[in-house]
Protein backbone atom coordinates (compact mmCIF):
# COMPACT_ATOMS: atom_id res chain seq x y z
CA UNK A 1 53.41 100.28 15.75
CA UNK A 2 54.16 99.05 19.39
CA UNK A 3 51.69 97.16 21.49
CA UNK A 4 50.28 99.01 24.52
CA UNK A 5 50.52 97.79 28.12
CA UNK A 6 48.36 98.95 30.63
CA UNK A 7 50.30 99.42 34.00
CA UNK A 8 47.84 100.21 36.93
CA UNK A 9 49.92 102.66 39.03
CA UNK A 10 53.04 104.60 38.99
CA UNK A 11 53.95 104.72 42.46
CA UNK A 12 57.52 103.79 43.26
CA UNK A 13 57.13 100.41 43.64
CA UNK A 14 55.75 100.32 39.84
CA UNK A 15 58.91 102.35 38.20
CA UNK A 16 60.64 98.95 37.60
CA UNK A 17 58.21 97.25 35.42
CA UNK A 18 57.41 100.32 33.58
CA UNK A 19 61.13 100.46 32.28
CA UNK A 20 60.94 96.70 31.75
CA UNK A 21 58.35 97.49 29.48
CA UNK A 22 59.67 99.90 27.41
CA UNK A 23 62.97 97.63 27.11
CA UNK A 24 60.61 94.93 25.87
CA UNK A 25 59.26 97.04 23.30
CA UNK A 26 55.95 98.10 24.22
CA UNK A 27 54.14 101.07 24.78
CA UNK A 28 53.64 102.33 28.37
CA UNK A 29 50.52 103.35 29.80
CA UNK A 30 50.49 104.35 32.92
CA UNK A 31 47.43 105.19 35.15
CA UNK A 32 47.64 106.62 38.91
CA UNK A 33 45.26 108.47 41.12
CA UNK A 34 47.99 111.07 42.17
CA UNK A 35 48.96 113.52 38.86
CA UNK A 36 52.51 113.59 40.28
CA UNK A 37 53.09 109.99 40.85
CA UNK A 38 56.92 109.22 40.18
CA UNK A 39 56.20 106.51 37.31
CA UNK A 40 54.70 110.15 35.20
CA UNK A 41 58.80 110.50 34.02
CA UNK A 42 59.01 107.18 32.86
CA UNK A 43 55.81 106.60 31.14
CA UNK A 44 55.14 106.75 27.65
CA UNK A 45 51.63 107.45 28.67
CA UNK A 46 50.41 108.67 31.82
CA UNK A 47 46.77 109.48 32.73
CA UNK A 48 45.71 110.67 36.09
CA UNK A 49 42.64 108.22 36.59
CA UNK A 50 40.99 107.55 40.11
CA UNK A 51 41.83 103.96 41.58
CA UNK A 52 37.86 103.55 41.81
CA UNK A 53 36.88 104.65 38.67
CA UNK A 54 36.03 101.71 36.55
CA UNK A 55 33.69 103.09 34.11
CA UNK A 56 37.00 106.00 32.90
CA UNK A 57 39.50 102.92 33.28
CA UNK A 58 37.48 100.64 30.89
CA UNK A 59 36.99 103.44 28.47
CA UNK A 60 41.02 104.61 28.75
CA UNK A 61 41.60 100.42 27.96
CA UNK A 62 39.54 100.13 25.07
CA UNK A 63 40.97 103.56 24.02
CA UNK A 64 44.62 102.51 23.54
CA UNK A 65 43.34 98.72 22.45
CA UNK A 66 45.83 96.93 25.18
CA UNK A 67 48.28 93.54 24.44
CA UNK A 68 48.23 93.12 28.39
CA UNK A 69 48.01 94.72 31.74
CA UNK A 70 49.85 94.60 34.82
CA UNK A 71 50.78 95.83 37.80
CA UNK A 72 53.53 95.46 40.96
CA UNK A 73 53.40 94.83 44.87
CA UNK A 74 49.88 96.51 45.27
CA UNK A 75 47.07 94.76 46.04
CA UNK A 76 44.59 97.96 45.67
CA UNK A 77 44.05 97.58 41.80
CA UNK A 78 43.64 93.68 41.47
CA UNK A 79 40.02 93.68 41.57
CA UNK A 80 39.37 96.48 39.07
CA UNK A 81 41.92 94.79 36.66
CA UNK A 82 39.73 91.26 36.77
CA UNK A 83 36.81 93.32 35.53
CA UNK A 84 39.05 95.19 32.88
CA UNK A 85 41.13 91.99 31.73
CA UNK A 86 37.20 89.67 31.57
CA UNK A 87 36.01 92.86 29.54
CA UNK A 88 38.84 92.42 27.24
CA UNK A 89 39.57 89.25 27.42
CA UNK A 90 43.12 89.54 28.49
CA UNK A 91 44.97 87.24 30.24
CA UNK A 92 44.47 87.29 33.90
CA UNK A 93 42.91 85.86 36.92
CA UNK A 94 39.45 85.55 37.29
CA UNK A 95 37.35 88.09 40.03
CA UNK A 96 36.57 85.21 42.17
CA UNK A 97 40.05 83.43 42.79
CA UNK A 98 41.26 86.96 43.25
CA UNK A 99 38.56 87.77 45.52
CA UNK A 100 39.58 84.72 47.87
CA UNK A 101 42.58 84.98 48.15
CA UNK A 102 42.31 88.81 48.75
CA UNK A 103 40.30 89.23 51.17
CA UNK A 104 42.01 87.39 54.40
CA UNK A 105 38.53 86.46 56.17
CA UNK A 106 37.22 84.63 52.66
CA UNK A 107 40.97 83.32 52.29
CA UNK A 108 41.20 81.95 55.46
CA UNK A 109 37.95 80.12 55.04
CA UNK A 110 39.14 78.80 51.92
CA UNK A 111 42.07 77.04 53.58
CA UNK A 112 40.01 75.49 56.08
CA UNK A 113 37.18 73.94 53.51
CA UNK A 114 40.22 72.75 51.84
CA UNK A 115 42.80 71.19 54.85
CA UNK A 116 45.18 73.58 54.14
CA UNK A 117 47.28 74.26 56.88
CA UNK A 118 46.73 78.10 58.29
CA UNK A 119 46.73 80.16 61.00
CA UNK A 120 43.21 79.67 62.98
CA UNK A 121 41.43 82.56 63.08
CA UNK A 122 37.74 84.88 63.21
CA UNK A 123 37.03 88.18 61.83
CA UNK A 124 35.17 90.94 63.84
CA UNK A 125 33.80 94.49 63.20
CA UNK A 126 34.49 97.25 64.56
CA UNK A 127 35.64 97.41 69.17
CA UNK A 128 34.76 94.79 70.57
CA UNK A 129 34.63 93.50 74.10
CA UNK A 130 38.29 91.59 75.34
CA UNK A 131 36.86 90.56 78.34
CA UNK A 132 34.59 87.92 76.23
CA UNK A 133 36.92 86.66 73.61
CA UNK A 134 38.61 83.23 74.35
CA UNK A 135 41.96 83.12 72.31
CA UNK A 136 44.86 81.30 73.24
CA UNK A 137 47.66 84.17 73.00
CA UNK A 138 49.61 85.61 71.49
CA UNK A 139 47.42 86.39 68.88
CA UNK A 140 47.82 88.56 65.68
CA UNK A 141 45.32 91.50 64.80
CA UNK A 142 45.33 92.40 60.88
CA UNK A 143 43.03 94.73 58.84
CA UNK A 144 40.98 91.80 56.35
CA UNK A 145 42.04 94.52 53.37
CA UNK A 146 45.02 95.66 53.64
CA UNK A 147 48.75 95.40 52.73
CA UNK A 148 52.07 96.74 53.71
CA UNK A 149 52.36 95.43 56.94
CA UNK A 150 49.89 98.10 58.41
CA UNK A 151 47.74 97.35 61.48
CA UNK A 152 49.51 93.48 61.60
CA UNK A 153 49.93 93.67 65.89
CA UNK A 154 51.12 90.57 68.17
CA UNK A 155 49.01 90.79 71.37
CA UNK A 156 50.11 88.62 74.64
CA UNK A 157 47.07 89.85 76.30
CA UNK A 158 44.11 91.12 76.67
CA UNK A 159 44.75 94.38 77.77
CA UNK A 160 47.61 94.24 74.62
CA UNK A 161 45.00 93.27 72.21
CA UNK A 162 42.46 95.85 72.89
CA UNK A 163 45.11 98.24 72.14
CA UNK A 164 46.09 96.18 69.39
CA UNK A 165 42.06 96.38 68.10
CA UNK A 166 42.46 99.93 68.23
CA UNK A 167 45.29 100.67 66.46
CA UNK A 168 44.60 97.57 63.40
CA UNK A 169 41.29 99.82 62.90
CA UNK A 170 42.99 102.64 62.37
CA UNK A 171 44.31 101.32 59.36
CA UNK A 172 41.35 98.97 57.72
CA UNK A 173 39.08 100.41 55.19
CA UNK A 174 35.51 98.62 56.30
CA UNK A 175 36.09 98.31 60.02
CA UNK A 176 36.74 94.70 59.52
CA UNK A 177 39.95 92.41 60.91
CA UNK A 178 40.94 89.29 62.11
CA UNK A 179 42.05 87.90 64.91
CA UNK A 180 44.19 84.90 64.63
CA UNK A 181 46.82 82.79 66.22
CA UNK A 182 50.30 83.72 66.16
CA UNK A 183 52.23 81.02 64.36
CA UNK A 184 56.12 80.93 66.16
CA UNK A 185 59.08 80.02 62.94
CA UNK A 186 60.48 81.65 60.46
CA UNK A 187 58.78 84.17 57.86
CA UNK A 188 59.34 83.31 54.01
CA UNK A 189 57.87 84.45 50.99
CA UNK A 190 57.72 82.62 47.45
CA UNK A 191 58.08 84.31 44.78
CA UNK A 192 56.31 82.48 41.80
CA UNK A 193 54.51 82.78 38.65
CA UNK A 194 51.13 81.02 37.16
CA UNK A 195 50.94 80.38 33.71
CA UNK A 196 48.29 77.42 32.35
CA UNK A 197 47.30 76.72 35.72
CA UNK A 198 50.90 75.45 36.40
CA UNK A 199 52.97 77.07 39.27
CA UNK A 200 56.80 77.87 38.76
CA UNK A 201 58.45 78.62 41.74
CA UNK A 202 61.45 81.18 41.06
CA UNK A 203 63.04 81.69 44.36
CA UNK A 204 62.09 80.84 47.75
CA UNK A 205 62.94 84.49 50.22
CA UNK A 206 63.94 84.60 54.05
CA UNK A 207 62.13 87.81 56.04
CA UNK A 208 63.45 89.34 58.67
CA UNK A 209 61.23 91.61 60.87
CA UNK A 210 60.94 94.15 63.86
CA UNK A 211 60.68 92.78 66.89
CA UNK A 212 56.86 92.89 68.31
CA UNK A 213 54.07 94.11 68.67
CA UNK A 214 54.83 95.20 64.90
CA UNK A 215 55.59 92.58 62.02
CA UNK A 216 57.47 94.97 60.19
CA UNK A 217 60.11 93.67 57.23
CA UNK A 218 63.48 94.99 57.48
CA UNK A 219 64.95 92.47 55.34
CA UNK A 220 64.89 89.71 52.62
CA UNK A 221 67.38 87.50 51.84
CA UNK A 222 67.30 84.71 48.97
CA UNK A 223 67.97 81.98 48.49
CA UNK A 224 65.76 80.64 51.73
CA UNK A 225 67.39 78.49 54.20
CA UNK A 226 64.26 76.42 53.71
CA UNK A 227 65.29 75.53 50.03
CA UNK A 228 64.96 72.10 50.25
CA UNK A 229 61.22 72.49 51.17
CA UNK A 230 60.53 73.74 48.16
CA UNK A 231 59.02 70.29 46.16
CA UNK A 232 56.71 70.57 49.35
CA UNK A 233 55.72 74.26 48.80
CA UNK A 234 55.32 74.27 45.45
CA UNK A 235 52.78 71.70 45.41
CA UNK A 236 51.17 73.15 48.30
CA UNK A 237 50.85 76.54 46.10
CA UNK A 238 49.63 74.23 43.38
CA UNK A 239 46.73 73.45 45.30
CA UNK A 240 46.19 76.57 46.35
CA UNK A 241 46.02 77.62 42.35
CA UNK A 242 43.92 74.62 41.45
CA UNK A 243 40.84 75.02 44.23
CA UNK A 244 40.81 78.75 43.81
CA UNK A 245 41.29 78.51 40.24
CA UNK A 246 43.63 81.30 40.14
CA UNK A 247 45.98 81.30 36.48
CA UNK A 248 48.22 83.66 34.19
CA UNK A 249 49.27 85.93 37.21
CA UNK A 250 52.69 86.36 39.43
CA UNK A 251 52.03 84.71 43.25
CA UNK A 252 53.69 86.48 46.39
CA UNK A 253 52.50 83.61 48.95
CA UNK A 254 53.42 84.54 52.70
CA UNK A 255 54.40 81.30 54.53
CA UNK A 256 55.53 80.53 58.41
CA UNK A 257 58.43 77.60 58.86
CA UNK A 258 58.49 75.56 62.25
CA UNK A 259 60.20 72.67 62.28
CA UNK A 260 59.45 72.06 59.15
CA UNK A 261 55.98 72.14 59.08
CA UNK A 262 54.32 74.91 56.44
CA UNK A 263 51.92 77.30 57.37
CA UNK A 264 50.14 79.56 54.86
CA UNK A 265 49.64 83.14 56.07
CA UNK A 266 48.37 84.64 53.05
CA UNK A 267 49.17 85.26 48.92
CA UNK A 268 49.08 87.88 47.15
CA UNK A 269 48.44 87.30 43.20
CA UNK A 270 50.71 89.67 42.23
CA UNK A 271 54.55 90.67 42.37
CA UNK A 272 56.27 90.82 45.89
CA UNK A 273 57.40 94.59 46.71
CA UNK A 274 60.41 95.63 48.65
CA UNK A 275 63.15 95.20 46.44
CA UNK A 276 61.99 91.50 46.03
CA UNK A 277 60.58 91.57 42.53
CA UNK A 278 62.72 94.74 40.84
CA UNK A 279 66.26 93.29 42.28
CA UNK A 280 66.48 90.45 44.25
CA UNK A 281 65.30 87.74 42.07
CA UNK A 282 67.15 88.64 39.01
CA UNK A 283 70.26 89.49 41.20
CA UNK A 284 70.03 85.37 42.85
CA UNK A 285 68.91 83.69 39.78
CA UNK A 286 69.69 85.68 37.05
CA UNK A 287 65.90 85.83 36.26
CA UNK A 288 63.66 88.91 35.19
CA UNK A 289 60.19 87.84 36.98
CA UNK A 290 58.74 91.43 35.37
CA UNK A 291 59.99 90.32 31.71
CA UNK A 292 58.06 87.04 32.78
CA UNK A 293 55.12 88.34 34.14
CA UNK A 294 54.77 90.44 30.77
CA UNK A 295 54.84 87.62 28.54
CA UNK A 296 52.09 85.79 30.71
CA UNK A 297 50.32 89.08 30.43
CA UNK A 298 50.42 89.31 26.10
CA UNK A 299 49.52 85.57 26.01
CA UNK A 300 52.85 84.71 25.44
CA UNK A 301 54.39 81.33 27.40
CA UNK A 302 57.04 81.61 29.94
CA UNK A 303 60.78 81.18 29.70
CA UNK A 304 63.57 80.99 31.72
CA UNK A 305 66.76 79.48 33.09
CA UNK A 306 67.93 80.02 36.68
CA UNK A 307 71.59 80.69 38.06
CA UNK A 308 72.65 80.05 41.48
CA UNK A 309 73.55 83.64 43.31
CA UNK A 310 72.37 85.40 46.64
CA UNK A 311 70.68 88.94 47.23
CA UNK A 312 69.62 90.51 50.00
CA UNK A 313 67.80 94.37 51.28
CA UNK A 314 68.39 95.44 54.56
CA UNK A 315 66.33 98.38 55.68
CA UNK A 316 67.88 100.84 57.98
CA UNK A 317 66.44 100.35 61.32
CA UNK A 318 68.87 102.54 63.92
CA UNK A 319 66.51 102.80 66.77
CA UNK A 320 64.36 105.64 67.97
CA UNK A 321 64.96 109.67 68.06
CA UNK A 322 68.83 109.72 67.28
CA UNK A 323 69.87 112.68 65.03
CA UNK A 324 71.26 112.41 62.00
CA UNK A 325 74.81 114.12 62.57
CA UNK A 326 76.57 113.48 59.44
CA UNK A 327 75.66 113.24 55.89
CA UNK A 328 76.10 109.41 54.25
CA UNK A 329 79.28 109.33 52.34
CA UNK A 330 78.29 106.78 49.92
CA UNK A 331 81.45 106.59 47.89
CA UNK A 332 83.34 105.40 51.03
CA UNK A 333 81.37 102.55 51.60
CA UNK A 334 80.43 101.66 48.06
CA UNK A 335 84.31 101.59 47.02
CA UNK A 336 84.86 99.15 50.25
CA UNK A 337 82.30 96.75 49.45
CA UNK A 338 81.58 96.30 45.80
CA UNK A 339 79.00 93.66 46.25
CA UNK A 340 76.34 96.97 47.02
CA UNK A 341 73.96 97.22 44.20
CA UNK A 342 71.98 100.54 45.49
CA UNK A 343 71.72 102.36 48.91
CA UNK A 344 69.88 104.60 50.13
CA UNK A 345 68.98 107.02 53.35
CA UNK A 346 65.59 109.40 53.71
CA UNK A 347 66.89 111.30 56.51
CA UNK A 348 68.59 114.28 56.58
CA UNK A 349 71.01 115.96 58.98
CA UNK A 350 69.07 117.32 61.91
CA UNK A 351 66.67 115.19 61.41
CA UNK A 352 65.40 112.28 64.13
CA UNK A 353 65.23 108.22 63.23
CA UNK A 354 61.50 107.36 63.82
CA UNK A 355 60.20 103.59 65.40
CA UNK A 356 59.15 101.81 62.10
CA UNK A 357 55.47 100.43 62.75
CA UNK A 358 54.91 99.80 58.70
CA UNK A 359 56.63 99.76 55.71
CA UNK A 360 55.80 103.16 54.99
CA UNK A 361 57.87 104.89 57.53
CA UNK A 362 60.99 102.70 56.66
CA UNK A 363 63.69 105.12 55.75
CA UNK A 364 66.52 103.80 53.74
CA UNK A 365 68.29 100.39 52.55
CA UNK A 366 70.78 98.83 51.43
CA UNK A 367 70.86 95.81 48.83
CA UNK A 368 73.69 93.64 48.80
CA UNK A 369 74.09 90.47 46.19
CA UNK A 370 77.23 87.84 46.23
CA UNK A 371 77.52 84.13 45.81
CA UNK A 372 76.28 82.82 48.98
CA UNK A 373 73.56 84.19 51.33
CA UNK A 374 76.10 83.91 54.58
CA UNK A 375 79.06 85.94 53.40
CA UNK A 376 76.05 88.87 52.52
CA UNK A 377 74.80 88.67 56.25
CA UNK A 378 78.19 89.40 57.63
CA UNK A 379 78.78 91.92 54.99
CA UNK A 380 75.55 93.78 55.80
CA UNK A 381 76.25 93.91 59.48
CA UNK A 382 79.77 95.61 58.95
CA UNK A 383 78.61 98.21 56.59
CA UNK A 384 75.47 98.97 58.69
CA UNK A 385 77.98 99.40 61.75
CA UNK A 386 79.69 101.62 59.22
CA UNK A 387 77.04 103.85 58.11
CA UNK A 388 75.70 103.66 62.24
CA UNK A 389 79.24 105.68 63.28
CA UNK A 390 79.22 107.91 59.99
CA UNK A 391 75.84 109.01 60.86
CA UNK A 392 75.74 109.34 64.71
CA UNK A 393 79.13 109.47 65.04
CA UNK A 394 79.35 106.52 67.49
C-alpha cells in the first residue's frame, strides 16, 4: 500500500510536484478551494476543501493517515500546514518561525533585533497622510501579506506614493503595508532547502524585472552572476534559520546585490514559483529540489549531487495594446533553437498585449537551458525578436 502525501493546492504552480509524487511512489492527495483547479487531472486524490477550513483539513489528514505534506510557490497555506504538520507530528516548520518570516512587518523586525542587514522600513494601516511622512525616496509600498509581486510600487514622491498607497491596498488582505526604502542592485533569489537545521544552498537565481513603479519578474536566470557570494549568503541564511528556528522546509530567500553588499528583502519557506522550482534548478544542476523537498517531508535525509548547466524563463513582455496578428508557429522556432525546453503564449489573434503590473497578468514564456548563462541571454533576445515579427508582423 503506498504512502499518502498531502499536497495543499492544485493550482498550476502545484502540477509539478504532484507528478513528482506519483513518480516517487506515493499517493497524491490533493486539496484546493476551487473544484476545477488544474492539479484535479493529475491527482490521485482530490478534495475540494476551503483554504480556511482547518477543522475539515485536519479531519481529511487524519483520514488518509499522511507520510508528509507539502506544497509549492504559495505562501497562502503555510500557516494552516504548521497547525496540521504539529497535530501530526510531521516534519515541518514550526507556526512561529513561519509566522516571522511571513508576515513582512514581524520579519522585518526580526532582522533588525538581530543586525541583519534589510531594507529600513514601518508598516501603516489603511490612507494615510503624505504630507506628514518623512522618507528618504524612492521608497517601496508592499501589502505585509501578500505574494506574487502584487501591490510592490517604487514611489519617487509624495504625490507617487499616495498613489502608490492606494493601489498596494487594493491588493492587501488586512489593510496593512509597509513602507520601506528602495534598495538600488541587482535582484536574486536562493533557492535552498532546510533539513536538521542545516541550510543547503542549491542554486543561487538572477531576476530580471519591469521597469518601475512595478517590480514585476520577467525573468530568471541561474546560475547568478553573484556565485561567488554564495559562502557569504549561505551563512547569512543560516542565521536567518537558526534565530527564527525555522527547519525541514524548502527556503525561497529574496536578496538585493550592490556592490557586493547583501541585503535581505524577504524569504519565503517554501519552493520559489515561476518556473524556478519545476525547471530551472534541475535543468542548471541536474537537481530535483521537489524529489528533495519530499524526502525532508517523509523524514527521510537529503541527497544530492550538482552538475554545472544554465537555465533561464523569459516572460513575454511586448509592450502595451499591440494586436496579436499572427498565430505563434512554434515548430519554426523550436526546430531553430533546440536549447527551448517549453514555450508558451496566452494571447490569441485579435487579441491586445496588456502592461504587466503582477505576475498574474504575465502572458506567456519561454524557458531556455544550455551550458553557460551568456550564450542563453543572446539566444533569448533573438528568438523573442523572432516571435515579436511573427506576431505583429514587424
Amino acid at each position: 500500500m503506498k504512502d499518502n502525501i498531502l499536497v495543499f493546492g492544485g493550482g498550476t504552480l502545484q502540477c509539478s510536484i504532484i507528478n513528482r509524487i506519483k513518480l516517487a511512489g506515493y499517493t497524491s492527495i490533493v486539496i484546493d478551494p476551487d473544484p476545477n483547479a488544474p492539479g484535479k487531472e493529475l491527482a490521485d486524490v482530490f478534495i475540494p476543501v476551503g483554504g480556511q477550513d482547518y477543522d475539515a483539513t485536519l479531519d481529511l489528514a487524519k483520514q488518509y493517515r499522511l507520510k508528509g505534506l507539502v506544497t509549492a510557490a504559495t505562501d497562502k497555506p503555510i500557516l494552516m500546514m504548521c497547525r496540521i504538520a504539529e497535530e501530526l507530528d510531521l516534519p515541518f516548520p514550526s507556526y512561529q518561525s513561519c509566522d516571522t518570516v511571513l508576515d513582512k512587518a514581524k520579519f522585518k523586525e526580526f532582522l533588525k533585533e538581530n543586525n541583519l542587514p534589510h531594507a529600513k522600513g514601518q508598516m501603516f494601516t489603511g490612507e494615510v497622510d503624505v504630507k506628514g511622512l518623512d522618507f528618504t525616496f524612492p521608497v517601496i509600498t508592499k501589502p505585509v501579506v501578500n505574494s506574487g509581486s502584487r501591490g510592490v510600487i517604487k514611489a519617487h514622491n509624495k504625490e507617487e506614493l499616495a498613489l502608490a498607497i492606494k493601489e498596494t491596498l487594493q491588493h492587501s488582505r488586512d489593510g496593512n503595508y509597509l513602507i520601506e526604502e528602495y534598495i538600488e542592485g541587482d535582484e536574486i533569489s536562493v533557492e535552498a532547502l532546510v533539513q536538521h537545521g542545516k541550510v543547503h544552498i542549491l542554486q543561487l537565481t538572477d531576476k530580471i524585472v519591469t521597469p518601475p513603479p512595478y517590480n514585476v519578474e520577467l525573468g530568471h536566470i541561474q546560475p547568478s552572476r553573484f556565485m561567488e557570494l554564495k559562502p557569504e549568503i549561505e551563512a547569512l541564511i543560516q542565521k536567518i534559520v537558526d534565530y527564527s528556528g525555522l527547519n525541514n522546509c524548502a527556503l525561497h530567500p529574496e536578496l538585493k546585490i550592490n556592490s557586493g553588499k547583501v541585503t535581505v528583502i524577504e524569504i519565503g519557506p517554501r519552493l520559489g514559483g515561476d518556473f524556478i522550482t519545476s525547471d530551472l534548478v534541475p535543468l542548471s544542476t541536474g537537481v530535483s529540489i521537489e524529489d528533495q523537498l519530499l524526502r525532508i517531508a517523509t523524514g527521510r535525509d537529503i541527497e544530492f549531487t550538482r552538475k554545472e548547466a544554465a537555465a533561464m524563463v523569459s516572460f513575454f513582455d511586448f509592450g502595451e495594446r499591440f494586436t496579436v496578428k499572427n498565430a505563434l508557429d512554434k515548430e519554426l522556432i523550436l526546430k531553430d533553437f533546440p536549447g527551448i525546453t517549453s514555450l508558451h503564449l496566452d494571447k490569441k489573434i485579435g487579441e491586445e498585449t496588456n502592461r504587466i503590473t503582477d505576475s498574474l497578468n504575465r502572458y506567456g514564456h519561454l524557458i531556455l537551458t544550455g551550458t553557460h548563462r551568456d550564450n542563453l541571454s543572446e539566444q533569448k533576445d533573438k528568438i523573442t525578436a523572432l516571435i515579436d515579427q511573427c506576431l505583429f508582423g514587424n
